[in-house]
PDB file of N, CA and C in Angstrom:
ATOM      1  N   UNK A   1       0.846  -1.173   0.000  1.00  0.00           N
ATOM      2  CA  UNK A   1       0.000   0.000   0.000  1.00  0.00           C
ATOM      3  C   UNK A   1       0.890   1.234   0.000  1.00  0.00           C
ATOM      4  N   UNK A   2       0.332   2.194  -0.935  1.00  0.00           N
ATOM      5  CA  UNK A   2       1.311   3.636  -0.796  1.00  0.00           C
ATOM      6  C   UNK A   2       0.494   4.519   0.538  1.00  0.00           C
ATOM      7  N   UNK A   3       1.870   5.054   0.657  1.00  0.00           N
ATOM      8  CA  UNK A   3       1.478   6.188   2.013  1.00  0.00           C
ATOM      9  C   UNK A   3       1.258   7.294   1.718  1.00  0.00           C
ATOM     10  N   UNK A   4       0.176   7.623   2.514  1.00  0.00           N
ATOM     11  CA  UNK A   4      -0.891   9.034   2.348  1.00  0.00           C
ATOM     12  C   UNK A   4      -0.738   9.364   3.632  1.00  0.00           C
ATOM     13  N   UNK A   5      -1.390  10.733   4.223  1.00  0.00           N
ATOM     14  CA  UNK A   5      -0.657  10.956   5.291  1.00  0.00           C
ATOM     15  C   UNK A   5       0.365  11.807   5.751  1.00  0.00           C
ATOM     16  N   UNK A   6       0.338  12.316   7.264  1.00  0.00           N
ATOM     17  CA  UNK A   6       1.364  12.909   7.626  1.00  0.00           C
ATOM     18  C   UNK A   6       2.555  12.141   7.847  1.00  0.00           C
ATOM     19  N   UNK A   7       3.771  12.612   7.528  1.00  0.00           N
ATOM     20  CA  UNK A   7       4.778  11.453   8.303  1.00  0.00           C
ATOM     21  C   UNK A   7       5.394  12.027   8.999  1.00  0.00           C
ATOM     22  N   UNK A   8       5.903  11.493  10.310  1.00  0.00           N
ATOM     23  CA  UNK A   8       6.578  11.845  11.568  1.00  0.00           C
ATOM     24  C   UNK A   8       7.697  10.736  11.856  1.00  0.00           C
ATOM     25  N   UNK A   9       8.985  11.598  12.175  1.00  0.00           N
ATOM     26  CA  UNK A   9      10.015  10.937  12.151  1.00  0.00           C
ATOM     27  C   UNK A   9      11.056  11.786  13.069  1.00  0.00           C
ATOM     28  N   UNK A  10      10.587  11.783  14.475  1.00  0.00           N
ATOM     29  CA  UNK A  10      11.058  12.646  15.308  1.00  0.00           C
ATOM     30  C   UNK A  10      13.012  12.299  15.312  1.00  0.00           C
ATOM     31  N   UNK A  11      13.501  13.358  15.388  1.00  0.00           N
ATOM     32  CA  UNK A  11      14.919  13.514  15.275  1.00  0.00           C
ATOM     33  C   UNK A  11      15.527  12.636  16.121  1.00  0.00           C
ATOM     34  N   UNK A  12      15.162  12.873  17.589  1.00  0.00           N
ATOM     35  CA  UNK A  12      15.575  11.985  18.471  1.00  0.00           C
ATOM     36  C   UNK A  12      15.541  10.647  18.685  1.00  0.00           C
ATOM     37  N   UNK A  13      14.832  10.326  17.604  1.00  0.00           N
ATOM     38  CA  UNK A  13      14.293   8.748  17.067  1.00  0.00           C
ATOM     39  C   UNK A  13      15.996   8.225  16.780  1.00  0.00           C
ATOM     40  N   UNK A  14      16.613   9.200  15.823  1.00  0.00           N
ATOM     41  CA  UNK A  14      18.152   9.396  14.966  1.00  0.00           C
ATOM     42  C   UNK A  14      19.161   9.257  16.125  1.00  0.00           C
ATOM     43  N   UNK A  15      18.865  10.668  16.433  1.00  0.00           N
ATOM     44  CA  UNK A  15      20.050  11.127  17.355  1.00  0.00           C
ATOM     45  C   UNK A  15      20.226  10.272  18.846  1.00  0.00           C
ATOM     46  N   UNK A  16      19.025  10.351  19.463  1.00  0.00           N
ATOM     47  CA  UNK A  16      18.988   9.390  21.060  1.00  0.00           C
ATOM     48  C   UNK A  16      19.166   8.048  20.932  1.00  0.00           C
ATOM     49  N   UNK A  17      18.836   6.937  19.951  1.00  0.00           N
ATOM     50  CA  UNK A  17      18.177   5.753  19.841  1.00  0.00           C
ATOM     51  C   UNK A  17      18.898   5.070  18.748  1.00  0.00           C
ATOM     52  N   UNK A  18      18.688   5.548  17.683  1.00  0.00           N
ATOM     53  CA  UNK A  18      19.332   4.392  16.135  1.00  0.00           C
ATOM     54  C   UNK A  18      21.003   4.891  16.685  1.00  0.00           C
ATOM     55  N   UNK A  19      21.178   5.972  16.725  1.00  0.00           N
ATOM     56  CA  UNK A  19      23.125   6.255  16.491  1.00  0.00           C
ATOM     57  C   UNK A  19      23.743   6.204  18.085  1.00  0.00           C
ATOM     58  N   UNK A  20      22.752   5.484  18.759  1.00  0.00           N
ATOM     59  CA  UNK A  20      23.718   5.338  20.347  1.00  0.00           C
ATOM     60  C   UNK A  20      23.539   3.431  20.936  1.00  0.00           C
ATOM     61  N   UNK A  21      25.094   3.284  20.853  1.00  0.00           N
ATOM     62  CA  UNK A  21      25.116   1.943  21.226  1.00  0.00           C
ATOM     63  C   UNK A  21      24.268   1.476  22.440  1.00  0.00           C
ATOM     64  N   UNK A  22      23.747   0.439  22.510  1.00  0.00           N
ATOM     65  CA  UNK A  22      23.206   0.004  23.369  1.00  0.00           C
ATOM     66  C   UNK A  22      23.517  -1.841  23.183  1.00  0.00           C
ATOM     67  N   UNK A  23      23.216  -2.272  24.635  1.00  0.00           N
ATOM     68  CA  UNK A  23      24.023  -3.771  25.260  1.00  0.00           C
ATOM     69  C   UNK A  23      23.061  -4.690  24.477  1.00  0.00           C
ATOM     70  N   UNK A  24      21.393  -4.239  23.877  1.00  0.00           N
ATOM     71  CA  UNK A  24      20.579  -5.120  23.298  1.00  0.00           C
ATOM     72  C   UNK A  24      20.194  -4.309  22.044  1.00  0.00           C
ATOM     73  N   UNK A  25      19.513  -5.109  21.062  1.00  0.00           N
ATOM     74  CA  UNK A  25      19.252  -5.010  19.902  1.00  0.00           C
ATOM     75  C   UNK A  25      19.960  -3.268  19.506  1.00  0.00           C
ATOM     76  N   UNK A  26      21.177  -3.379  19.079  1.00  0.00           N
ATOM     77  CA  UNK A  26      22.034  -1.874  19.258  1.00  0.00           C
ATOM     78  C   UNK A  26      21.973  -2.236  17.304  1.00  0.00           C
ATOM     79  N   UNK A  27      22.011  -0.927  17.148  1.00  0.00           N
ATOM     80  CA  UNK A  27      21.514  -0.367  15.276  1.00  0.00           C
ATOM     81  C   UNK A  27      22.537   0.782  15.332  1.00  0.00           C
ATOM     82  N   UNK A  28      23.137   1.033  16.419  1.00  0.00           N
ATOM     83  CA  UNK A  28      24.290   1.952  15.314  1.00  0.00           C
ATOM     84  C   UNK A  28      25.991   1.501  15.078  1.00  0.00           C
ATOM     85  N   UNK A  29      25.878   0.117  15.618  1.00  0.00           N
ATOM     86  CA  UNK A  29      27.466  -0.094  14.675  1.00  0.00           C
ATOM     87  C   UNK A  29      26.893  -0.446  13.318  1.00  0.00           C
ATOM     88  N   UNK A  30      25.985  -1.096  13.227  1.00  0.00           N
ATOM     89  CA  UNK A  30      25.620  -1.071  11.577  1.00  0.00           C
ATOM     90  C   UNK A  30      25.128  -0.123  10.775  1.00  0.00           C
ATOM     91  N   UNK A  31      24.810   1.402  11.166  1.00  0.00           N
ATOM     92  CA  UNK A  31      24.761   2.471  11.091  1.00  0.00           C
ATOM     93  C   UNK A  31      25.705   3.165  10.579  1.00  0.00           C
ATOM     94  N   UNK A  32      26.511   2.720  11.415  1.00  0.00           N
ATOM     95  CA  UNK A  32      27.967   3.701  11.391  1.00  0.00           C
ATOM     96  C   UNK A  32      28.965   3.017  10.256  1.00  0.00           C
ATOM     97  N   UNK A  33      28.588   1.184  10.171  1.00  0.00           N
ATOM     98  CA  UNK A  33      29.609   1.058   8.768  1.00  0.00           C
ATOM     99  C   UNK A  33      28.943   1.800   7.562  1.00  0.00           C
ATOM    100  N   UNK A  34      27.492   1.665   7.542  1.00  0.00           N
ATOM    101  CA  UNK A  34      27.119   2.506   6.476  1.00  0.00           C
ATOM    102  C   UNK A  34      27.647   3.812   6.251  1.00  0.00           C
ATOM    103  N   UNK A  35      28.426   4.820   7.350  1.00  0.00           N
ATOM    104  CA  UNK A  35      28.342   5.952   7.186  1.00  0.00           C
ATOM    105  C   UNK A  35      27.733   6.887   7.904  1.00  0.00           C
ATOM    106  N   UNK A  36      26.898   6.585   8.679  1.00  0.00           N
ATOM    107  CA  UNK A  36      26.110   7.669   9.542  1.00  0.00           C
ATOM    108  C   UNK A  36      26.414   7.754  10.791  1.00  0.00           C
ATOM    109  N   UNK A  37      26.802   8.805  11.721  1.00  0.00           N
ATOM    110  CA  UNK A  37      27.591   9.358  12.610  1.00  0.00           C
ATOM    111  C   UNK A  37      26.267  10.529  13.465  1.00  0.00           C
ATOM    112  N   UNK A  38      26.782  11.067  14.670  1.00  0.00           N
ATOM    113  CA  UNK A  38      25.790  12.038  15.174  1.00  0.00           C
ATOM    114  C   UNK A  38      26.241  13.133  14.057  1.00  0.00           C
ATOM    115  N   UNK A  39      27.572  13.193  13.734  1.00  0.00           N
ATOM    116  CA  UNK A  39      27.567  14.440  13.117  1.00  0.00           C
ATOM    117  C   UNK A  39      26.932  14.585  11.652  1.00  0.00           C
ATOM    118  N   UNK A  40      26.531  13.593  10.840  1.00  0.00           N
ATOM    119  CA  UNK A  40      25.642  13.808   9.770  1.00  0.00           C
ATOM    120  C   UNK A  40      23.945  13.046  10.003  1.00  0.00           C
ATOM    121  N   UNK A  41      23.950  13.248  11.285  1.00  0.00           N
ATOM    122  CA  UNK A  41      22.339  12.481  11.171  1.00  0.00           C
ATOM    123  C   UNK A  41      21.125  12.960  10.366  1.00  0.00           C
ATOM    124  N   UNK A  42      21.529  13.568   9.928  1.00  0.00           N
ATOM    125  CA  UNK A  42      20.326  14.643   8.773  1.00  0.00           C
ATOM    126  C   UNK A  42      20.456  13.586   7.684  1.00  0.00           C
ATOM    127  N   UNK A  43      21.761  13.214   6.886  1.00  0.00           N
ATOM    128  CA  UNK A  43      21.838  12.458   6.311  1.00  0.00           C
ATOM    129  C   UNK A  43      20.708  10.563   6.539  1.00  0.00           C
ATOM    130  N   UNK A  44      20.801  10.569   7.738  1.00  0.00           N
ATOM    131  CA  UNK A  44      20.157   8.898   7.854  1.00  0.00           C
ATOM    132  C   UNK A  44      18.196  10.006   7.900  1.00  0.00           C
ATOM    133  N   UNK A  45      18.208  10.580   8.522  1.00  0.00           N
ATOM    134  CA  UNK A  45      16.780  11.287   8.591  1.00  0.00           C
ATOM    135  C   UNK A  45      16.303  11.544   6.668  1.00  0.00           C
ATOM    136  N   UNK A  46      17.360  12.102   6.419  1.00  0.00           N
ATOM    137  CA  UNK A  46      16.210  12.385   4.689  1.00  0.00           C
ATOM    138  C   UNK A  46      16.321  10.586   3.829  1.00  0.00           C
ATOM    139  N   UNK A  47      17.325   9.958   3.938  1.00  0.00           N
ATOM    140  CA  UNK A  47      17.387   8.291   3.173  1.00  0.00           C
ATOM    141  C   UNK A  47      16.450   7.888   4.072  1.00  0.00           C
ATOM    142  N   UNK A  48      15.926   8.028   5.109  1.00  0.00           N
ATOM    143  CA  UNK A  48      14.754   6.666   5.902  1.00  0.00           C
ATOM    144  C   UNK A  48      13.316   7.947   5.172  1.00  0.00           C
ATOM    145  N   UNK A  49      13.612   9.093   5.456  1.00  0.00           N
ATOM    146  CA  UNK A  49      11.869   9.743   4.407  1.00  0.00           C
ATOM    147  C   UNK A  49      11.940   9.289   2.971  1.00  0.00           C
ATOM    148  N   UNK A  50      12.716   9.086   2.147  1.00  0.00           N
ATOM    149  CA  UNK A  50      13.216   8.532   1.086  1.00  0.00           C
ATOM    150  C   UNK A  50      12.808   7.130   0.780  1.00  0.00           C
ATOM    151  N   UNK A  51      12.725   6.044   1.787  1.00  0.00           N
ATOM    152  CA  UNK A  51      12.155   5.176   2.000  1.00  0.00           C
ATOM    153  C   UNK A  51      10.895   5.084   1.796  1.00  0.00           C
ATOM    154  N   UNK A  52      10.338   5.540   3.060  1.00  0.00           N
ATOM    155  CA  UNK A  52       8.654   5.661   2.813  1.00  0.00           C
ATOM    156  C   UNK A  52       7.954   6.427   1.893  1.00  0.00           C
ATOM    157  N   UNK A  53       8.601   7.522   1.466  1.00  0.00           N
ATOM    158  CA  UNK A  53       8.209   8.292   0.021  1.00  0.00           C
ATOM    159  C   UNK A  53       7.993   7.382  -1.378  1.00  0.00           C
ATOM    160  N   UNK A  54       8.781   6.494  -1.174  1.00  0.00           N
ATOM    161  CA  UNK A  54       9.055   5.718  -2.154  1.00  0.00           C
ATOM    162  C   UNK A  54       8.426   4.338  -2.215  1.00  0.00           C
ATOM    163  N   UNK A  55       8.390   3.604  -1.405  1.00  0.00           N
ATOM    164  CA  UNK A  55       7.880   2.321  -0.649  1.00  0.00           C
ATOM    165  C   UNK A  55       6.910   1.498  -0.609  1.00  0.00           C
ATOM    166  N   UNK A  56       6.366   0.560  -0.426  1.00  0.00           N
ATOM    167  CA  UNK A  56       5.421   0.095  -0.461  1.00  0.00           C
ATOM    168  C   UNK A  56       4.616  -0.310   1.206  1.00  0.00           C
ATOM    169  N   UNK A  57       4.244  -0.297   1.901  1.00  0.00           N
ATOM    170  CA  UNK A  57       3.381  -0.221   3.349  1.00  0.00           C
ATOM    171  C   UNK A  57       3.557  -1.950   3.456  1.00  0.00           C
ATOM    172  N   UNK A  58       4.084  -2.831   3.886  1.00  0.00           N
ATOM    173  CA  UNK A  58       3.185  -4.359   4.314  1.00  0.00           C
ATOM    174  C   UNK A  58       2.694  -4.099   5.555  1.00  0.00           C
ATOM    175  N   UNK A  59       1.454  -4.476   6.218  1.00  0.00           N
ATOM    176  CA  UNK A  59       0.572  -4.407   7.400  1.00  0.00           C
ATOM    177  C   UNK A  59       1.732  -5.771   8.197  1.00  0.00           C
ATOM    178  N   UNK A  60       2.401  -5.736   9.339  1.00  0.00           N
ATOM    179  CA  UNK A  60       2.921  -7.012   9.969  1.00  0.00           C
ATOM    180  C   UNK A  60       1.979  -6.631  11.435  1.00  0.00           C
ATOM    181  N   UNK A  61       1.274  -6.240  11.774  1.00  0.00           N
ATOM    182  CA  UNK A  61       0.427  -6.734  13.195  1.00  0.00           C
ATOM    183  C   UNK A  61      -0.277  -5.213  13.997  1.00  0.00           C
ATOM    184  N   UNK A  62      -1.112  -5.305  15.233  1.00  0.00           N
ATOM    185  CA  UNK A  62      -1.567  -4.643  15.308  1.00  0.00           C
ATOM    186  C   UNK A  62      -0.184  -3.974  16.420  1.00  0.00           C
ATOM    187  N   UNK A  63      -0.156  -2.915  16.327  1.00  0.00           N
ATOM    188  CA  UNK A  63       0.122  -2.407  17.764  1.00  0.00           C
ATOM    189  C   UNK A  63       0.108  -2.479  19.057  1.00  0.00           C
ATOM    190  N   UNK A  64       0.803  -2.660  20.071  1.00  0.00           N
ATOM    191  CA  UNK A  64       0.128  -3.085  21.030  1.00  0.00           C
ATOM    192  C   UNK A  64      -0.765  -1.661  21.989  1.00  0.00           C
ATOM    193  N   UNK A  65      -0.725  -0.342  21.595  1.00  0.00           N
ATOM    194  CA  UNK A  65      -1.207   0.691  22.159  1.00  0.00           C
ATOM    195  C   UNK A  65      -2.334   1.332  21.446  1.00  0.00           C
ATOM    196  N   UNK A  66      -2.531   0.660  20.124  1.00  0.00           N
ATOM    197  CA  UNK A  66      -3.082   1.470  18.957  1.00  0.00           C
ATOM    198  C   UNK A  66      -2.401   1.651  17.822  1.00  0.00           C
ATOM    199  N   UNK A  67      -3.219   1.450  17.200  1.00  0.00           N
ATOM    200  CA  UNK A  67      -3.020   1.640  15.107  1.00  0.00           C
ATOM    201  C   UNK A  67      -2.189   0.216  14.842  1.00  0.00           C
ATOM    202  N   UNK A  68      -1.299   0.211  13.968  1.00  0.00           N
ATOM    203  CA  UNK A  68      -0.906  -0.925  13.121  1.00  0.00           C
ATOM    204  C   UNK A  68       0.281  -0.660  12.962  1.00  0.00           C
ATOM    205  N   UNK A  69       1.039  -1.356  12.714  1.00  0.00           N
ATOM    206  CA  UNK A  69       2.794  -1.620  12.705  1.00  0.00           C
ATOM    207  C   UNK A  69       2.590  -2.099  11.373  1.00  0.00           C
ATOM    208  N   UNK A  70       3.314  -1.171  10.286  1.00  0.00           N
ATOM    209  CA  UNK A  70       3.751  -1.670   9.081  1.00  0.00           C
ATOM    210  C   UNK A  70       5.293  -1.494   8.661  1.00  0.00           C
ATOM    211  N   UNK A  71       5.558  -2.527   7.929  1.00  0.00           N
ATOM    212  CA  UNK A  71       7.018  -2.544   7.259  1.00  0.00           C
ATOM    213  C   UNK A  71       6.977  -1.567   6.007  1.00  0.00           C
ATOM    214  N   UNK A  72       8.435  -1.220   5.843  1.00  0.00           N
ATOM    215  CA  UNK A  72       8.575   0.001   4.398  1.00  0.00           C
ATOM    216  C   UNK A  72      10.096  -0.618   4.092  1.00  0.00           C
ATOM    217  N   UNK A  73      10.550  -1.404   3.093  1.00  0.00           N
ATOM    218  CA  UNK A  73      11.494  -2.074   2.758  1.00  0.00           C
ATOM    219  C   UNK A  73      12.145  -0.734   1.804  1.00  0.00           C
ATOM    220  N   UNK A  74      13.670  -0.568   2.103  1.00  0.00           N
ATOM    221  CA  UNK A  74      14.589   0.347   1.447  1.00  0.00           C
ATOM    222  C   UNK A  74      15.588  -0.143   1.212  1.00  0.00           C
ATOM    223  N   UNK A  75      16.572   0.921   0.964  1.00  0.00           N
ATOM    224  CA  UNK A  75      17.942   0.844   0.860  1.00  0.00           C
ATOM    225  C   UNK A  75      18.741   1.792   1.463  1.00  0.00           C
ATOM    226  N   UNK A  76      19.386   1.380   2.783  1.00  0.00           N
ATOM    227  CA  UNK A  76      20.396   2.951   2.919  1.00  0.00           C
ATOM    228  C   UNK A  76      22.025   2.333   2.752  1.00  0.00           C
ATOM    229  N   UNK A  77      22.300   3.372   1.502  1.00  0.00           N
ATOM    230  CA  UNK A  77      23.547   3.064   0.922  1.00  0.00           C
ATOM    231  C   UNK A  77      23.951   2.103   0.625  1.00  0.00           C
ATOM    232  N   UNK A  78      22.869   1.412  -0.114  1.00  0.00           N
ATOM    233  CA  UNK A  78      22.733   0.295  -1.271  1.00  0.00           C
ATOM    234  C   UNK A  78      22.440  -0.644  -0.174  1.00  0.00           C
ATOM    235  N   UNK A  79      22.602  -0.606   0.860  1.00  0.00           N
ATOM    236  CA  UNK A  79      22.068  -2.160   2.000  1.00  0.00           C
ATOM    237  C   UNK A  79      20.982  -1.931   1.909  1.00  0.00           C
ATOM    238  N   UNK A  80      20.025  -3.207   2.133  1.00  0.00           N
ATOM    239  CA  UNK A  80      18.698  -3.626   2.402  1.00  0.00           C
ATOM    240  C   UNK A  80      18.077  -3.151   4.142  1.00  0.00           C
ATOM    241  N   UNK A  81      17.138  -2.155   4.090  1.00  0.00           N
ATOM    242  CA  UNK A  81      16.817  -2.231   5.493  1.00  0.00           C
ATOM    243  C   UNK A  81      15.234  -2.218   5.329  1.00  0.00           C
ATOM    244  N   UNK A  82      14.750  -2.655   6.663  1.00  0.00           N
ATOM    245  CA  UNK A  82      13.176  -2.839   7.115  1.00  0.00           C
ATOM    246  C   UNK A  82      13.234  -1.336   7.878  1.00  0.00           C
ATOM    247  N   UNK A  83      12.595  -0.613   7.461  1.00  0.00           N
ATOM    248  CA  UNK A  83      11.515   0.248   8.682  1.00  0.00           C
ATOM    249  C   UNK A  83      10.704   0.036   9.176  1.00  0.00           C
ATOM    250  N   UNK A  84      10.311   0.906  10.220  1.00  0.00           N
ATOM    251  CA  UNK A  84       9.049  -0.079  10.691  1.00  0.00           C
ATOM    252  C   UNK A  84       8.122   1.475  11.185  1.00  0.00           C
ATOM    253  N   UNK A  85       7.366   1.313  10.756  1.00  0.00           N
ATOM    254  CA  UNK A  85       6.066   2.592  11.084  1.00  0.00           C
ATOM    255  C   UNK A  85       4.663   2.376  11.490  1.00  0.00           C
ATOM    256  N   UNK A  86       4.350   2.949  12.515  1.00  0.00           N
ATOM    257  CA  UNK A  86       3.306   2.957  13.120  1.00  0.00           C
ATOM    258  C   UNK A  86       2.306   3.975  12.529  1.00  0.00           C
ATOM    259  N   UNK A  87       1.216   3.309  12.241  1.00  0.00           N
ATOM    260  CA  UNK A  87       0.353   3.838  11.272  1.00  0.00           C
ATOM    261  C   UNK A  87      -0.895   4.028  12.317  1.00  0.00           C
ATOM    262  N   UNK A  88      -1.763   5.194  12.005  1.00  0.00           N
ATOM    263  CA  UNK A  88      -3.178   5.819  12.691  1.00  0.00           C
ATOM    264  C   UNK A  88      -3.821   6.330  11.620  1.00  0.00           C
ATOM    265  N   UNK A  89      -5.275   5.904  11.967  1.00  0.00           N
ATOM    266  CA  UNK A  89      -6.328   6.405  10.629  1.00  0.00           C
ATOM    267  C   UNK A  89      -6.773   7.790  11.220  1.00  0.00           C
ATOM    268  N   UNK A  90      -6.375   8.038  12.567  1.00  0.00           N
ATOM    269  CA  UNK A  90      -7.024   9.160  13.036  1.00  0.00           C
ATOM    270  C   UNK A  90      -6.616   9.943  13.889  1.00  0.00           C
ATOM    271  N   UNK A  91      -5.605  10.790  14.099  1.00  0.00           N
ATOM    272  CA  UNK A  91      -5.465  11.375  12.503  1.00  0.00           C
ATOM    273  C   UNK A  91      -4.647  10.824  11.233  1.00  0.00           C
ATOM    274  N   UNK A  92      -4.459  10.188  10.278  1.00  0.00           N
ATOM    275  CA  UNK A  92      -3.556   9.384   9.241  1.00  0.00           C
ATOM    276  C   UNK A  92      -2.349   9.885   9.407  1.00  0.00           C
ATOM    277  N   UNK A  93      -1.789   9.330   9.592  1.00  0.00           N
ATOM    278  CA  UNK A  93      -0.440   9.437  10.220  1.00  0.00           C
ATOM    279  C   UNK A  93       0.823   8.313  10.215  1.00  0.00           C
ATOM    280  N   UNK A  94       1.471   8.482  10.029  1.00  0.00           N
ATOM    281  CA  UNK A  94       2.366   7.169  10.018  1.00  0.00           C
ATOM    282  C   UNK A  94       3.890   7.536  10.636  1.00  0.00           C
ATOM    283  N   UNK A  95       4.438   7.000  12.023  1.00  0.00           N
ATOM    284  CA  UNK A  95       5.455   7.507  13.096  1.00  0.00           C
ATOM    285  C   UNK A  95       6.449   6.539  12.765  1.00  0.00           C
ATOM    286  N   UNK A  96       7.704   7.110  12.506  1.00  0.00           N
ATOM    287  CA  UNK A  96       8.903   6.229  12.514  1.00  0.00           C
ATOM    288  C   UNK A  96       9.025   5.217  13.748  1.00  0.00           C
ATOM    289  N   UNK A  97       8.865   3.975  13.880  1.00  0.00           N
ATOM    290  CA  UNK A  97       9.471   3.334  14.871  1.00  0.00           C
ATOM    291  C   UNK A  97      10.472   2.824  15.062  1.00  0.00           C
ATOM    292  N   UNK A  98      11.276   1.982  13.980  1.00  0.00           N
ATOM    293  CA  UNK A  98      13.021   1.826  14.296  1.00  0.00           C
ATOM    294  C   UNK A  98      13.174   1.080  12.532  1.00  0.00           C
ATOM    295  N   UNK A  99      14.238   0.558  12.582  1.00  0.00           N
ATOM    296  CA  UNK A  99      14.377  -0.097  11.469  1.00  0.00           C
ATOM    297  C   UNK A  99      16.027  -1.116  11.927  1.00  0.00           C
ATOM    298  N   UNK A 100      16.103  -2.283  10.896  1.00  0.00           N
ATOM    299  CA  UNK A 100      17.217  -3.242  10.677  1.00  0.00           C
ATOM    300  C   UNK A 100      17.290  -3.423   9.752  1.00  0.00           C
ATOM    301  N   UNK A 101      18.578  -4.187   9.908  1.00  0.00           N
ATOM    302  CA  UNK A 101      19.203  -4.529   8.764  1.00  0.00           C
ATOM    303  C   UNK A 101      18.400  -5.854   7.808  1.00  0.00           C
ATOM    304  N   UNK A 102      17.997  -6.098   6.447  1.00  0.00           N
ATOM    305  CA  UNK A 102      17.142  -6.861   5.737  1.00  0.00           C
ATOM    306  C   UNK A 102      17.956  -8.313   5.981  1.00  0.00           C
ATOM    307  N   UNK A 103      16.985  -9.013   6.349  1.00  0.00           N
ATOM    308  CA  UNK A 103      17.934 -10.657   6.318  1.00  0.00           C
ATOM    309  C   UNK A 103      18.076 -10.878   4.851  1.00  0.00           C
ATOM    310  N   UNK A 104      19.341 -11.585   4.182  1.00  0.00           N
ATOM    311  CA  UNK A 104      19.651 -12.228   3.038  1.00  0.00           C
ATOM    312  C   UNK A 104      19.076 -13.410   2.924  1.00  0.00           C
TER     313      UNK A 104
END
């Protein structure tokens, strides 16, 4: 499904969360071989809108708070990644929630 809609993709999603190591499911050493650093995080913020601009929606389950968790399959810097966005009909909306690396 194409996305209609506001999209929200709060910074700190970037800056606090994807580009700071953490002891479990941690997304920025594979971040960082790609290239993305705190100091160009603008860079990973416009390639993940680039994604969903582009993308196709799969529905993978409900939310557990409200709305629906869908996948948006990309590429940042030619790697395969899953996003993952939380979608609301009301107001239509669709919120960055995290993304990984695509299994081969």
């Amino acid at each position: 499904m194409k996305v209609e809609g506001e999209i929200i993709l709060d910074s700190r999603k970037i800056t606090e969360y994807l580009l700071i190591w953490k002891a479990e499911s941690d997304k920025s050493a594979f971040l960082i071989n790609l290239g993305y650093t705190q100091a160009n995080w603008q860079e990973l913020e416009e390639d993940i809108l680039d994604i969903i601009a582009n993308g196709d929606a799969i529905y993978s389950r409900p939310a557990p708070f409200g709305g629906d968790l869908y996948k948006v399959n990309g590429t940042l810097r030619n790697f395969g990644v899953v996003t993952i966005w939380l979608y609301t009909s009301e107001p239509l909306s669709w919120r960055f929630v995290t993304l990984y690396p695509q299994k081969t």
